[in-house]
Protein backbone atom coordinates (compact mmCIF):
# COMPACT_ATOMS: atom_id res chain seq x y z
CA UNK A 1 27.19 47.24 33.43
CA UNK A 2 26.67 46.64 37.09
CA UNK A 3 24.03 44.36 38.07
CA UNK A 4 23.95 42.52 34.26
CA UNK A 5 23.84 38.75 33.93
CA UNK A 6 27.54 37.79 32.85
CA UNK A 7 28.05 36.18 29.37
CA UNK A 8 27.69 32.28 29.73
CA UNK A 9 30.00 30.14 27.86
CA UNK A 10 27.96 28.62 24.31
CA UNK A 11 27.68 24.98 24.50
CA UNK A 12 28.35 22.67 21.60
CA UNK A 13 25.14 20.77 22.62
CA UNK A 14 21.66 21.57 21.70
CA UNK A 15 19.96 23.09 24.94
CA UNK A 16 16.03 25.23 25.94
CA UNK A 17 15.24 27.80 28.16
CA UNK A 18 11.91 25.98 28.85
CA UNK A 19 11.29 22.70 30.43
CA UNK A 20 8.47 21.98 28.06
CA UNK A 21 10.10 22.95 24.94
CA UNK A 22 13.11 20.79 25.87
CA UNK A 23 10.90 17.61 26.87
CA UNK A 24 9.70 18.24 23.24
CA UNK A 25 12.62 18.29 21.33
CA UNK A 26 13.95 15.42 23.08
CA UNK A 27 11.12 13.72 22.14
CA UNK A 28 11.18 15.15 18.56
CA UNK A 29 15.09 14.13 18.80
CA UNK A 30 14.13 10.69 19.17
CA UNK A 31 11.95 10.25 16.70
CA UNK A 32 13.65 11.67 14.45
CA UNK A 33 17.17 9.32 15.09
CA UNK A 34 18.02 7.72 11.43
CA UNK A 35 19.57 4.31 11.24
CA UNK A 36 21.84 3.25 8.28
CA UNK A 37 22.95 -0.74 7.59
CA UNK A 38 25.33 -1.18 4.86
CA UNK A 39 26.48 -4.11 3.05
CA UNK A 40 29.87 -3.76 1.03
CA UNK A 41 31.21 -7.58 0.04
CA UNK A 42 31.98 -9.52 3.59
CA UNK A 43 31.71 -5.93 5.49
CA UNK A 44 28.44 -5.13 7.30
CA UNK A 45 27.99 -1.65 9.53
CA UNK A 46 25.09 -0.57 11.08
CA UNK A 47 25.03 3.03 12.10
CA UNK A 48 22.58 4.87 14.58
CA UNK A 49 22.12 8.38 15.76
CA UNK A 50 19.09 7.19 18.18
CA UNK A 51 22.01 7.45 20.96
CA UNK A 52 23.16 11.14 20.51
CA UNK A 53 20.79 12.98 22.47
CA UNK A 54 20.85 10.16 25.62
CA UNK A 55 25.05 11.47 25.37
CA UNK A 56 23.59 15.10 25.45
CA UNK A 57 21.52 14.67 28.39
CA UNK A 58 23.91 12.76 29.99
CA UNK A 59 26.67 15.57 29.25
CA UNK A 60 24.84 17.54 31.00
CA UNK A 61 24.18 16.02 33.69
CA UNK A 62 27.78 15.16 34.40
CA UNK A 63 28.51 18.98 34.18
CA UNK A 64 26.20 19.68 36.93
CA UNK A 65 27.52 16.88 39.58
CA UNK A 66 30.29 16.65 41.42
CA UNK A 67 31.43 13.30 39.79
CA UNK A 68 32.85 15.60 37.18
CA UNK A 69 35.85 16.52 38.68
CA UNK A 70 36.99 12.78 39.77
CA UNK A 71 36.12 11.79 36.37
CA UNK A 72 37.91 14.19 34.95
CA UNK A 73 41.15 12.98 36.99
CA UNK A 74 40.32 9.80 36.39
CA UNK A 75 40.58 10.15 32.43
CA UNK A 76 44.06 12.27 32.68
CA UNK A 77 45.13 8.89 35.08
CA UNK A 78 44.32 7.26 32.07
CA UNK A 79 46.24 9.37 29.53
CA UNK A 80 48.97 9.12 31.21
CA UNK A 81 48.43 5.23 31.40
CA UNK A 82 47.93 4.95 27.87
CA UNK A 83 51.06 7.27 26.99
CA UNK A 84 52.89 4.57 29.10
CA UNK A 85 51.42 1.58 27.57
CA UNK A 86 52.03 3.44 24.33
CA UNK A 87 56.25 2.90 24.99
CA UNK A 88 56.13 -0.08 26.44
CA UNK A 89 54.33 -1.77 23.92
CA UNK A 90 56.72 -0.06 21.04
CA UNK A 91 59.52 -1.22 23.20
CA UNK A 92 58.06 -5.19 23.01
CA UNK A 93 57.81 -4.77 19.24
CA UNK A 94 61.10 -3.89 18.98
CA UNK A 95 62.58 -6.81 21.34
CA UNK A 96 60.63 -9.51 19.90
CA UNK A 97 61.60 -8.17 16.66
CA UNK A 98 65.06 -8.11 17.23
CA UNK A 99 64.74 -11.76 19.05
CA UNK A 100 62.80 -13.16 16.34
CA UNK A 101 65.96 -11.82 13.99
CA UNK A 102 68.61 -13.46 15.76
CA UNK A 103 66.22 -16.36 16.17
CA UNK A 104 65.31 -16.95 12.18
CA UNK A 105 69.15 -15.72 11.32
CA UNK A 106 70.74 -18.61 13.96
CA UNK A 107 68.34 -21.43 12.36
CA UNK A 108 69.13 -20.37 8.72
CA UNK A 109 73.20 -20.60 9.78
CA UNK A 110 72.48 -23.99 11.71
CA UNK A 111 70.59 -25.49 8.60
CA UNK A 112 73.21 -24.14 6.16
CA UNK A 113 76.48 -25.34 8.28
CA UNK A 114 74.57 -28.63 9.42
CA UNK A 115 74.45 -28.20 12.63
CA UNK A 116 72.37 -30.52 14.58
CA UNK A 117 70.06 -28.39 17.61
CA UNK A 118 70.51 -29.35 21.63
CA UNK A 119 67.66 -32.01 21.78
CA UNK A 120 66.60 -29.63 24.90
CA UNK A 121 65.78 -26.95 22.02
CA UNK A 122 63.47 -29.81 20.11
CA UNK A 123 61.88 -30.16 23.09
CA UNK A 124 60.90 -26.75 23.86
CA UNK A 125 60.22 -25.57 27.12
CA UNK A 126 59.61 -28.30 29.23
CA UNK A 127 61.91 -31.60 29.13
CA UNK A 128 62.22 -34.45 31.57
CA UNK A 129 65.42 -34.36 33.27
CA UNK A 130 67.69 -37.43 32.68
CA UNK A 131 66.69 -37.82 28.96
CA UNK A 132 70.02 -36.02 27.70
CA UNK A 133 72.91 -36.07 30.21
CA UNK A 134 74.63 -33.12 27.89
CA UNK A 135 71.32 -30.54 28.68
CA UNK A 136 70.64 -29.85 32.67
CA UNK A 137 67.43 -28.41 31.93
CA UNK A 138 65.51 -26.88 29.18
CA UNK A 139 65.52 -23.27 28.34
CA UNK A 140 62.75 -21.24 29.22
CA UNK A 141 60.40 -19.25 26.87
CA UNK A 142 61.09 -15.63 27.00
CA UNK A 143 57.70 -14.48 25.63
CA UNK A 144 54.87 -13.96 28.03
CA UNK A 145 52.40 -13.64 25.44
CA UNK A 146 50.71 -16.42 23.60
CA UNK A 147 48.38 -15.63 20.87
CA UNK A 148 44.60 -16.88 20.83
CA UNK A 149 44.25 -18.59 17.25
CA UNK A 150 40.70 -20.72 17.49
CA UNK A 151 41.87 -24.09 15.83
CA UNK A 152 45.30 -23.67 16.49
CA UNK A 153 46.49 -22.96 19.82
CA UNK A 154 42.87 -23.02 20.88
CA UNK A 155 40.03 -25.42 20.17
CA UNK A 156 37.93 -23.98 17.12
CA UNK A 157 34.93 -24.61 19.68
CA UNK A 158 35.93 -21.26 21.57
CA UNK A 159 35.53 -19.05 18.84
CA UNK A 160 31.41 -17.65 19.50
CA UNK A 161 32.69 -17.44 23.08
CA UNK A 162 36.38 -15.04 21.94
CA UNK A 163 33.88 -13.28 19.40
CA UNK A 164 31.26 -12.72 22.03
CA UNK A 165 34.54 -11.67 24.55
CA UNK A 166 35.57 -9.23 21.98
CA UNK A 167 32.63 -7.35 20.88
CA UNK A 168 32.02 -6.77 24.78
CA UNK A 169 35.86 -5.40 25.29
CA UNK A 170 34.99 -3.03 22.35
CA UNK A 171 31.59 -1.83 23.45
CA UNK A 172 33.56 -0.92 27.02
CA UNK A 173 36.59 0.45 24.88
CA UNK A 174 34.09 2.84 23.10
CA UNK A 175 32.24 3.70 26.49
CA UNK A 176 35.34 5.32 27.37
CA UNK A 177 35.37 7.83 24.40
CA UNK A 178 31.78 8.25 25.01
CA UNK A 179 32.09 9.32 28.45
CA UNK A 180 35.16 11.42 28.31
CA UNK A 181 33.67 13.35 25.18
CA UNK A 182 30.68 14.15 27.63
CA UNK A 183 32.67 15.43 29.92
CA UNK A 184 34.01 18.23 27.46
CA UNK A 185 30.45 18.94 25.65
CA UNK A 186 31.83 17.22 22.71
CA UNK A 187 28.65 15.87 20.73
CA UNK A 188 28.68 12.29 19.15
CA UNK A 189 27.54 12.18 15.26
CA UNK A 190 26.50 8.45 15.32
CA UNK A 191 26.95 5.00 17.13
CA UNK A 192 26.75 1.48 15.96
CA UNK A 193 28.70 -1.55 14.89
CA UNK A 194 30.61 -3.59 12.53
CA UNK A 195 31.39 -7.33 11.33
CA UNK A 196 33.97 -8.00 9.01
CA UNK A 197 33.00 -11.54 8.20
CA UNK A 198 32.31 -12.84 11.37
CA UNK A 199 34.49 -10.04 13.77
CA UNK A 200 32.55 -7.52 15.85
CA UNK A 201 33.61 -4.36 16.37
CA UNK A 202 31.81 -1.25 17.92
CA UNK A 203 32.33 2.60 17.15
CA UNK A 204 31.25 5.70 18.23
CA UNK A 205 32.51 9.26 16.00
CA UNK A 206 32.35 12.55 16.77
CA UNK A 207 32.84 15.94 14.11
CA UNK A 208 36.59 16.72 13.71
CA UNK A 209 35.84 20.34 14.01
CA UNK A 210 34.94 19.40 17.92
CA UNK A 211 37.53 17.35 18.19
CA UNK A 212 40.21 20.18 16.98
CA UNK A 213 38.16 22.62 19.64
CA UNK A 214 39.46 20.66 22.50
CA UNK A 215 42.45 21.42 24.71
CA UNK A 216 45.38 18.90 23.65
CA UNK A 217 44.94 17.91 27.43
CA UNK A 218 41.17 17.29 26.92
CA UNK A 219 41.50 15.91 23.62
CA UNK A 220 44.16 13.25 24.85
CA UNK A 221 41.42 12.44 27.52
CA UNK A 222 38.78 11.56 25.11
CA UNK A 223 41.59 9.44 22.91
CA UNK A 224 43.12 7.62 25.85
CA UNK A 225 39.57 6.57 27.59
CA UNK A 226 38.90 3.71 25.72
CA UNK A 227 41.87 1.75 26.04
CA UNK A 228 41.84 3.35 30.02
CA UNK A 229 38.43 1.43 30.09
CA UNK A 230 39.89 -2.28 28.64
CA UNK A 231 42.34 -1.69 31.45
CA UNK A 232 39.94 -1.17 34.01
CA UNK A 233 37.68 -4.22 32.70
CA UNK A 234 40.66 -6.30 32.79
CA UNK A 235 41.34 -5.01 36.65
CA UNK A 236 37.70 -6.12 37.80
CA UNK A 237 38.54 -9.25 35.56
CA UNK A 238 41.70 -10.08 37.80
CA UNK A 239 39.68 -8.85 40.98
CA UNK A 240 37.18 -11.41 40.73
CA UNK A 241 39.40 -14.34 39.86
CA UNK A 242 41.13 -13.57 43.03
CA UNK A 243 38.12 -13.04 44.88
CA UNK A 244 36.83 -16.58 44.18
CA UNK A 245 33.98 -15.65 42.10
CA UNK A 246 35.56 -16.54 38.84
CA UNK A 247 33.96 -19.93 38.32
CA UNK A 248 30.42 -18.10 38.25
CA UNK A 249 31.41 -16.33 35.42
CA UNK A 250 33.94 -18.95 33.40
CA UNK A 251 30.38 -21.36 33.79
CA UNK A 252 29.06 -19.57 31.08
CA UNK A 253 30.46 -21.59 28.15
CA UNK A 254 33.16 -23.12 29.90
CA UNK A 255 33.83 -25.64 32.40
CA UNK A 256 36.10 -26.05 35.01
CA UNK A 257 38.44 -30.07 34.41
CA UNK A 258 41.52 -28.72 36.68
CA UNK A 259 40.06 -31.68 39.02
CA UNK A 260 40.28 -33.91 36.41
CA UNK A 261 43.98 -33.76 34.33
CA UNK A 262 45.36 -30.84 31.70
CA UNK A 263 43.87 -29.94 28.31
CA UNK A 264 46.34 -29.32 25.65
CA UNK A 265 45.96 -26.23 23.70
CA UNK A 266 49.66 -26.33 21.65
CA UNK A 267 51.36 -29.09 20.24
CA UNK A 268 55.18 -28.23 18.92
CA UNK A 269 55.30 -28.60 15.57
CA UNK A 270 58.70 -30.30 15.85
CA UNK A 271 56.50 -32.73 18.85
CA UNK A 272 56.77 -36.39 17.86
CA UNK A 273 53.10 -35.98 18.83
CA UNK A 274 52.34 -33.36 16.98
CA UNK A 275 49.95 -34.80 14.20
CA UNK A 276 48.49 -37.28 16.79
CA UNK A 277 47.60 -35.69 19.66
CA UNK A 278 45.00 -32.84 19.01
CA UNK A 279 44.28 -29.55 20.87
CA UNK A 280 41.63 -29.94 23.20
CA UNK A 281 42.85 -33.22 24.20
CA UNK A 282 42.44 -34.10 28.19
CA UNK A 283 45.60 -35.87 29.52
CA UNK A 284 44.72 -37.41 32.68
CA UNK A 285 47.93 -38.23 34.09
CA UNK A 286 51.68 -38.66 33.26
CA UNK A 287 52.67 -42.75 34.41
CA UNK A 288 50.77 -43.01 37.76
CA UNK A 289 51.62 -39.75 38.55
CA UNK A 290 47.62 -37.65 38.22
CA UNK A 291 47.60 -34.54 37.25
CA UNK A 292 44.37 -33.49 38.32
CA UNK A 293 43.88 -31.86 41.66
CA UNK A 294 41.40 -30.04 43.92
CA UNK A 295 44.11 -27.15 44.20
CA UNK A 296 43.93 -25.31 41.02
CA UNK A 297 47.12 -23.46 41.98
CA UNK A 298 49.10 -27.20 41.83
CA UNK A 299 50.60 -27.80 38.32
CA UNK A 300 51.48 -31.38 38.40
CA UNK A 301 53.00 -31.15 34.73
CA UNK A 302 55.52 -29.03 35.66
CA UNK A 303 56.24 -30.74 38.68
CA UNK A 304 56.53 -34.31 37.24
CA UNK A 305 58.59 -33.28 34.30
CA UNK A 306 61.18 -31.45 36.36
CA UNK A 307 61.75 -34.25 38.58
CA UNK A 308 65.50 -35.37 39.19
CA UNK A 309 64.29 -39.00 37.68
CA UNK A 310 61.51 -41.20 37.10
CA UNK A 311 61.11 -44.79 37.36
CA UNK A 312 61.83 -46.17 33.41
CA UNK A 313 60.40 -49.68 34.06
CA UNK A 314 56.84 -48.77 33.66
CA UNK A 315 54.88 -49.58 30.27
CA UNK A 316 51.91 -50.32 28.79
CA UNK A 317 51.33 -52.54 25.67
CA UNK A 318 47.71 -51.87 24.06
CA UNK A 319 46.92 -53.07 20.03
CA UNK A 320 45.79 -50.25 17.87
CA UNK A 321 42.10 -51.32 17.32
CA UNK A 322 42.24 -50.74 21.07
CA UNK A 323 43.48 -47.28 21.12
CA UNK A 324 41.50 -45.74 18.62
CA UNK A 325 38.29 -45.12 20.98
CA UNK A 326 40.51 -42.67 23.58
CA UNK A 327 40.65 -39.77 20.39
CA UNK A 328 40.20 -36.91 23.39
CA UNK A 329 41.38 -39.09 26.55
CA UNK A 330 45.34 -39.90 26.61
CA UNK A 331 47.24 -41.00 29.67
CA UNK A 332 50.90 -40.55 29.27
C-alpha cells in the first residue's frame, strides 16, 4: 500500500519502542545477570551473563555508525588471514614431521651400524672454528620456533609472568568473536573464564541456532576474529619494540642485562655442561672477549664463536671451594 511503513528486518537482539521502557529493562537485564563457578577435580570455570546486554547495546550501536563497514572489511581481512595461516601452519606440521622422521630414523641407523656423529653435530648450532679441522662450520638449525617450557628452556621464575601473558592473549582472542558477532546481531549466551590447574583461559559462546543463521561469509568472520585479533596484538607488540618503547613495557617483571653478558635459557643435553651450568645463568664474557654491550642489536656470542681462531694460551686455574659461590655468574 502506498504511503505504508516498509517491513523492518527482526533482530535477534532484545530491543523497545520507548526510551523509558528500554532504560528499564536494561536495568532489569542487569540485575538479573546469573553467575555460575564450578569446580570439577583440578578444573575451575566461572561463567557470567552480566556481559550480554553491554554486547547488545554495543551491537547496536555499531549498526548505526559508520565504523561498521571498515569493521566489517576488516574481519573478512582477517578471514582470509586466518584461512592462510590455516595452510601454512598444516604445511609446518607436515615438514617438521617429516624432518623429525628422517631425523629419529638417521640416529636409530647411526646407533645400530655404530657410527660415530660429526663432533659439529654434538655441538649443535654454534661451534668454534678450529676445534675440528674435518667440520668448516656447524650446521644451522632449521626450526625457527623454540618452545617456552618454564624450567626447561626457560627459568621456572617466568611462569606468573607467561600465565599472566596468556590469559591476556586469550581475553583479546575472544574480543575478536565478541566484536564480529556484534556486528551480525548475533547475541552472546555467557562470558567468563577457566583454569585448568594453574592455565587461564577465557571464553565467550553464543546459541548454535545463531550461529547456523549466519552467512558462511559472516559466520567465517565471527570464527576467524579471534585469532585476527592475536595477530593484530602481536603487530602493536612488534610496533613498539621497534619504536623504542619496549623497555617500558618488558620493566614490568623483567629486566633488561643485554649491558651486562647473555643469560642462558637451553643447555644441549649432549653439552658437556649440561648438568652444570643451569638456565638462567648470566655468562659475562667468553676469555676477555665481553659480551655485554650498550647495542642490544650486537651479539658478541655469535661473533666470538665464529671467529677464524682464538688465542689457546689463555687459562685460568681456580680450586673448587672457590668456584662454588659463582652458581648464576660464569665467565667462559
Amino acid at each position: 500500500m502506498p504511503g505504508a511503513d516498509a517491513p523492518t528486518k527482526s533482530s535477534l537482539l532484545p530491543s523497545s519502542s520507548r526510551h523509558s521502557n528500554q532504560h528499564s529493562i536494561s536495568l532489569n537485564a542487569w540485575a538479573e545477570s546469573t553467575t555460575t563457578v564450578v569446580l570439577k577435580g583440578l578444573h575451575l570455570r566461572v561463567q557470567t551473563t552480566y556481559w550480554n546486554l553491554s554486547h547488545d547495546l554495543l551491537s547496536t550501536s555499531l549498526k548505526n555508525s559508520h565504523l561498521c563497514r571498515a569493521l566489517i572489511h576488516s574481519y573478512d581481512l582477517g578471514a582470509v588471514i586466518g584461512l592462510i595461516g590455516m595452510l601454512a601452519a598444516i604445511g609446518f606440521l607436515l615438514t617438521t614431521g617429516g624432518t623429525s622422521t628422517v631425523s629419529l630414523a638417521r640416529k636409530i641407523w647411526e646407533y645400530t651400524t655404530n657410527i660415530s656423529p660429526e663432533p659439529s653435530e654434538i655441538l649443535g648450532t654454534l661451534a668454534r672454528r678450529g676445534i675440528d679441522a674435518s667440520s668448516e662450520q656447524a650446521p644451522t638449525s632449521t626450526s625457527f620456533i623454540k618452545p617456552i617450557i618454564p624450567g626447561v628452556t626457560v627459568p621456572l621464575s617466568h611462569l606468573p609472568i607467561i600465565l599472566a601473558a596468556v590469559f591476556l592473549s586469550q581475553i583479546v582472542h575472544e574480543f575478536g568473536h565478541a566484536i564480529a558477532a556484534a556486528l551480525e546481531s548475533l547475541p552472546i549466551l555467557s562470558a567468563g573464564a577457566s583454569f585448568t590447574l594453574v592455565v587461564p583461559s577465557a571464553f565467550v559462546t553464543f546459541s548454535n541456532a545463531g550461529l547456523d543463521s549466519l552467512t558462511p561469509r559472516s559466520r567465517a568472520r565471527v570464527v576467524a576474529a579471534g585469532p585476527f585479533h592475536n595477530v593484530l596484538l602481536w603487530c602493536m607488540l612488534v610496533l613498539v619494540g621497534h619504536v623504542g618503547l619496549g623497555p617500558m613495557f618488558w620493566s614490568l617483571g623483567y629486566r633488561e642485562v643485554s649491558t651486562r653478558g647473555r643469560v642462558v635459557v637451553n643447555v644441549d643435553a649432549q653439552s658437556p655442561l649440561y648438568g652444570y651450568l643451569p638456565v638462567g645463568s648470566m655468562i659475562t664474557a667468553l676469555d676477555d672477549t665481553p659480551l655485554g654491550s650498550q647495542n642490544t642489536s650486537y651479539d658478541g656470542w655469535s661473533t666470538y664463536l665464529n671467529e677464524d681462531s682464538h688465542d689457546q694460551s689463555l687459562g685460568w686455574c681456580a680450586s673448587l671451594p672457590g668456584m662454588s659461590s659463582f652458581h648464576h655468574l660464569f665467565i667462559i
